[in-house]
C-alpha atoms as a PDB file:
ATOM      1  CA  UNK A   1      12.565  -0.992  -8.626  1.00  0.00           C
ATOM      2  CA  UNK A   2       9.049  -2.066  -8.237  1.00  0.00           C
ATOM      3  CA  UNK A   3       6.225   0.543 -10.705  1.00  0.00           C
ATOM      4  CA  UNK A   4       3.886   2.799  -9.006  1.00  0.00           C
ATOM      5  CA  UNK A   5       0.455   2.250  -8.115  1.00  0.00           C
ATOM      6  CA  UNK A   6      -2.538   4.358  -8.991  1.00  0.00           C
ATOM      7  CA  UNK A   7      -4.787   5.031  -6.552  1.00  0.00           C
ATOM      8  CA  UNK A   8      -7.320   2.460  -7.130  1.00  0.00           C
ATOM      9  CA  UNK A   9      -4.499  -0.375  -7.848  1.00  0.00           C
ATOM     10  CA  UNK A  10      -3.362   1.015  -4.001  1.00  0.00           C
ATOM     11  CA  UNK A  11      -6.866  -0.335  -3.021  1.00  0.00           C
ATOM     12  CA  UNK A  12      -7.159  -3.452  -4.529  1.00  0.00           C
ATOM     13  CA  UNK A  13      -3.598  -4.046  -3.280  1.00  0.00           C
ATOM     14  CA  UNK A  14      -5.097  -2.880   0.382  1.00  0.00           C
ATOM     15  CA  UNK A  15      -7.478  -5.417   0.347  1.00  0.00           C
ATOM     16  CA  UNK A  16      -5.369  -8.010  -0.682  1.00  0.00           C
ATOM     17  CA  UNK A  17      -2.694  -7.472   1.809  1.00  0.00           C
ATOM     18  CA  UNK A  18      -5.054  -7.361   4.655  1.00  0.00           C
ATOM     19  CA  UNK A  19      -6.765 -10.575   3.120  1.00  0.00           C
ATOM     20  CA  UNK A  20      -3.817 -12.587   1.889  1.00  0.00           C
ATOM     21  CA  UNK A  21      -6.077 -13.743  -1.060  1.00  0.00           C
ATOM     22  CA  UNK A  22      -9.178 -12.821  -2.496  1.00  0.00           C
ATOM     23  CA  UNK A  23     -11.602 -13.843  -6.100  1.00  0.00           C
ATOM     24  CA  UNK A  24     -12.573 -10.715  -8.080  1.00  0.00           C
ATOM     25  CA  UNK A  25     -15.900 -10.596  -6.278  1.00  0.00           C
ATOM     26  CA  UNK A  26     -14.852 -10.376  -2.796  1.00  0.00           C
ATOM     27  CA  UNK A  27     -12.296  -7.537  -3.396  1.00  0.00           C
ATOM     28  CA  UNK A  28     -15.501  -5.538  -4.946  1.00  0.00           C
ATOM     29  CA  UNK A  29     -17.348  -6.487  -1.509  1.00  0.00           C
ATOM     30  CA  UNK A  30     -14.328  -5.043   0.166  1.00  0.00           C
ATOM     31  CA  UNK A  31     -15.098  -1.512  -1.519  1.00  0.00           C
ATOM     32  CA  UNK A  32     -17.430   1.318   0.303  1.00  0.00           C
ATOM     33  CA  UNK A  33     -20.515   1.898  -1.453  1.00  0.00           C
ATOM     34  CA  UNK A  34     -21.092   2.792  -4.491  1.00  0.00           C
ATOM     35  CA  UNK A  35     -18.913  -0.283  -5.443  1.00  0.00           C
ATOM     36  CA  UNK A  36     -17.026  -0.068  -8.502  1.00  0.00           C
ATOM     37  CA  UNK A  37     -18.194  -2.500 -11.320  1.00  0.00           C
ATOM     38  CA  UNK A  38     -16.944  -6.195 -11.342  1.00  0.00           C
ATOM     39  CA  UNK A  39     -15.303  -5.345 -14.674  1.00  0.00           C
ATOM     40  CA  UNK A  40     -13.447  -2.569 -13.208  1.00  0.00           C
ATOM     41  CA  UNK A  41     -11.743  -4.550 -10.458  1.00  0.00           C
ATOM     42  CA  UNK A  42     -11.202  -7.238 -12.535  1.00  0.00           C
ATOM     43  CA  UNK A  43      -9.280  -4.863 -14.895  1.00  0.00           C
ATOM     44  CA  UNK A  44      -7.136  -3.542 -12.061  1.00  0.00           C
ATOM     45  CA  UNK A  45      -6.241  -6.740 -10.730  1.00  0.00           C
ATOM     46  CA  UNK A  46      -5.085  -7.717 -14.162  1.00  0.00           C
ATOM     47  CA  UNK A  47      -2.810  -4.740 -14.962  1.00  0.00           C
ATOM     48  CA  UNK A  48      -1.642  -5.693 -11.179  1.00  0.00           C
ATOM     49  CA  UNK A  49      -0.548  -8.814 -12.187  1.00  0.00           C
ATOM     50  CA  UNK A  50       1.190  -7.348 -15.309  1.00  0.00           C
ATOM     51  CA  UNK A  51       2.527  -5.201 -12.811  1.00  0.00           C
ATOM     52  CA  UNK A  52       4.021  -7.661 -11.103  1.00  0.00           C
ATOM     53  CA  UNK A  53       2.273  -6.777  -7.889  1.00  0.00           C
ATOM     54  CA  UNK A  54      -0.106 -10.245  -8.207  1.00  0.00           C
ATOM     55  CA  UNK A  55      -0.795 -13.639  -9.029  1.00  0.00           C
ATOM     56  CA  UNK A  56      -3.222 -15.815  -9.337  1.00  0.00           C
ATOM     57  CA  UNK A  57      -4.472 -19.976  -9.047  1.00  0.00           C
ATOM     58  CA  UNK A  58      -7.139 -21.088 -11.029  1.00  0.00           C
ATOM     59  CA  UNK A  59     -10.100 -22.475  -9.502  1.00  0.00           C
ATOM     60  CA  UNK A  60     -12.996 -23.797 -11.750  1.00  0.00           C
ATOM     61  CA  UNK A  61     -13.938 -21.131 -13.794  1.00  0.00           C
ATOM     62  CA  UNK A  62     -12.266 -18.451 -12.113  1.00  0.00           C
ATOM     63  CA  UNK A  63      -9.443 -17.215 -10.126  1.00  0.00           C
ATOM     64  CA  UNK A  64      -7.950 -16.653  -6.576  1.00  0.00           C
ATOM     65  CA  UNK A  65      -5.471 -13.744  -6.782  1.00  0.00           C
ATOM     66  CA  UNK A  66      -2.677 -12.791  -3.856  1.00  0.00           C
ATOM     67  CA  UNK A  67      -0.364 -11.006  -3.195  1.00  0.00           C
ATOM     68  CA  UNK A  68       3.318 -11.274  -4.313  1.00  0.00           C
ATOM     69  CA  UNK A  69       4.688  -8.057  -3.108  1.00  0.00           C
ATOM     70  CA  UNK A  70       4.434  -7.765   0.487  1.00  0.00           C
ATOM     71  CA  UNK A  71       2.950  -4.464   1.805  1.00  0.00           C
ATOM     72  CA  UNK A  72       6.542  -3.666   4.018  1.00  0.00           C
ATOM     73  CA  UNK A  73       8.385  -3.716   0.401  1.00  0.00           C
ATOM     74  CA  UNK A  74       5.524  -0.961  -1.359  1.00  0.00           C
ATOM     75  CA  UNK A  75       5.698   0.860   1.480  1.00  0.00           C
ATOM     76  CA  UNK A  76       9.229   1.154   2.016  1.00  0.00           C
ATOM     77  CA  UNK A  77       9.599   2.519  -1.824  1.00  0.00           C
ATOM     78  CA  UNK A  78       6.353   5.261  -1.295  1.00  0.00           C
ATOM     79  CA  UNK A  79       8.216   6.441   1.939  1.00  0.00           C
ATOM     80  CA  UNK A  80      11.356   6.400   0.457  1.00  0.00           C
ATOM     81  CA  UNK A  81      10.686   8.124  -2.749  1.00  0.00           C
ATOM     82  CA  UNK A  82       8.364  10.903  -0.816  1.00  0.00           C
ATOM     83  CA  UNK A  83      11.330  11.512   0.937  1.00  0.00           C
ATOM     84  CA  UNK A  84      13.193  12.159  -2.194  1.00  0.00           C
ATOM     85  CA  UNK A  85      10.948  13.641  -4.036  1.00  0.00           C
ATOM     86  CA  UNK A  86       9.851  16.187  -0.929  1.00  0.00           C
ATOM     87  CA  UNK A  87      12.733  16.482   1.251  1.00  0.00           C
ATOM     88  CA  UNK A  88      15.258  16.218  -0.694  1.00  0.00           C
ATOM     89  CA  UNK A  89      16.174  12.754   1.154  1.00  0.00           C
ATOM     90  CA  UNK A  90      16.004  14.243   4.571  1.00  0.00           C
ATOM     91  CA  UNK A  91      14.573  12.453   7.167  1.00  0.00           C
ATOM     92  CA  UNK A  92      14.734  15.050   9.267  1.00  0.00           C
ATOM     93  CA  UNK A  93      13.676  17.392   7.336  1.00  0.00           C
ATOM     94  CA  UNK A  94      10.329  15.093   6.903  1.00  0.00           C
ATOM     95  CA  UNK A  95       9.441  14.615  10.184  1.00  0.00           C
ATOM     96  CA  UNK A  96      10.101  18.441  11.233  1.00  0.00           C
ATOM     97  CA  UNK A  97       7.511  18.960   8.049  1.00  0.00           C
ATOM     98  CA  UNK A  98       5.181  16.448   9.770  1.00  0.00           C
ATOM     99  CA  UNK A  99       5.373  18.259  13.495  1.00  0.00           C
ATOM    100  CA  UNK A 100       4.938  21.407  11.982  1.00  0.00           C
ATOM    101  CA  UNK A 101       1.956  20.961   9.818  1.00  0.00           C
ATOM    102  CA  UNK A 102       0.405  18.439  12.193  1.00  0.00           C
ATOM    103  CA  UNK A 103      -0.538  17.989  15.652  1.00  0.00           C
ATOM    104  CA  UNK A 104       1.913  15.645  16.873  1.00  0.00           C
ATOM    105  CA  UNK A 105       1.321  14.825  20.252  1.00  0.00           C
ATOM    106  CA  UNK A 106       4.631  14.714  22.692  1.00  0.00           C
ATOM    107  CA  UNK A 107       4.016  11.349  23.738  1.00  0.00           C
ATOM    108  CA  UNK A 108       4.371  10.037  19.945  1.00  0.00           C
ATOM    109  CA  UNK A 109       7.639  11.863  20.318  1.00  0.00           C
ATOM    110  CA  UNK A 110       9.106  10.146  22.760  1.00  0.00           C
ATOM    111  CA  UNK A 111       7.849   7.275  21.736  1.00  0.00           C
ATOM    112  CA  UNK A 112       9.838   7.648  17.820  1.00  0.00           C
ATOM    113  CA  UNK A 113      12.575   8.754  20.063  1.00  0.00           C
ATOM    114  CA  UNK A 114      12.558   5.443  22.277  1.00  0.00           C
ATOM    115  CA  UNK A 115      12.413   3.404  18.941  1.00  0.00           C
ATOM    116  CA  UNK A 116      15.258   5.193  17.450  1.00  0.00           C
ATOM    117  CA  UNK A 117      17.329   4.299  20.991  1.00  0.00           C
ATOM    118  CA  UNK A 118      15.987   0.607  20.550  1.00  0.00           C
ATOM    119  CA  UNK A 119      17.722   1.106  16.348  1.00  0.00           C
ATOM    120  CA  UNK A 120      21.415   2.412  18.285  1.00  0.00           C
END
């Protein structure tokens, strides 16, 4: 089972995804302002890679980190412990949570409904 991500780890990882692979100054750029400090990011990319979560090529000087977890495989685990954790494993229990305590329109309902029919 792959470790949990802090919040700002999540981020990094965010920007990575959505860029497939990034140097230590570009994921800073990637950040709303105020940016965090080069150092900082450079920090959480390496406990990422100790993490297992990244990798990296060298390039000169410096280094071109990616991915090696895909984003399908994190998320999968953070849905799938929430709904442990939460609902005691329920899934429906989770989603009645989620019409309850949000506005869920009707038409996003039929449309989960017509992609569980697509699943049977």
């Amino acid at each position: 089972m792959m470790r949990d991500l802090t919040k700002a780890e999540e981020h990094v990882m965010q920007i990575l995804w959505e860029k497939g692979e990034s140097i230590v100054r570009d994921i800073v750029d990637q950040f709303p302002d105020p940016k965090p400090a080069y150092n900082t990011v450079s920090t959480i990319v390496r406990i990422l890679e100790s993490k297992g979560f990244v990798d990296y090529e060298k390039e000169g000087k410096g280094h071109t980190y990616y991915p090696i977890v895909a984003r399908e495989a994190y998320s999968n685990q953070s849905i799938n412990k929430l709904l442990d954790s939460y609902f005691q494993g329920s899934f429906k229990s989770m989603v009645s949570f989620f019409v309850q305590k949000n506005d869920v329109d009707v038409k996003d309902i039929e449309t989960l409904l017509n992609e569980i029919d697509k699943k049977n």
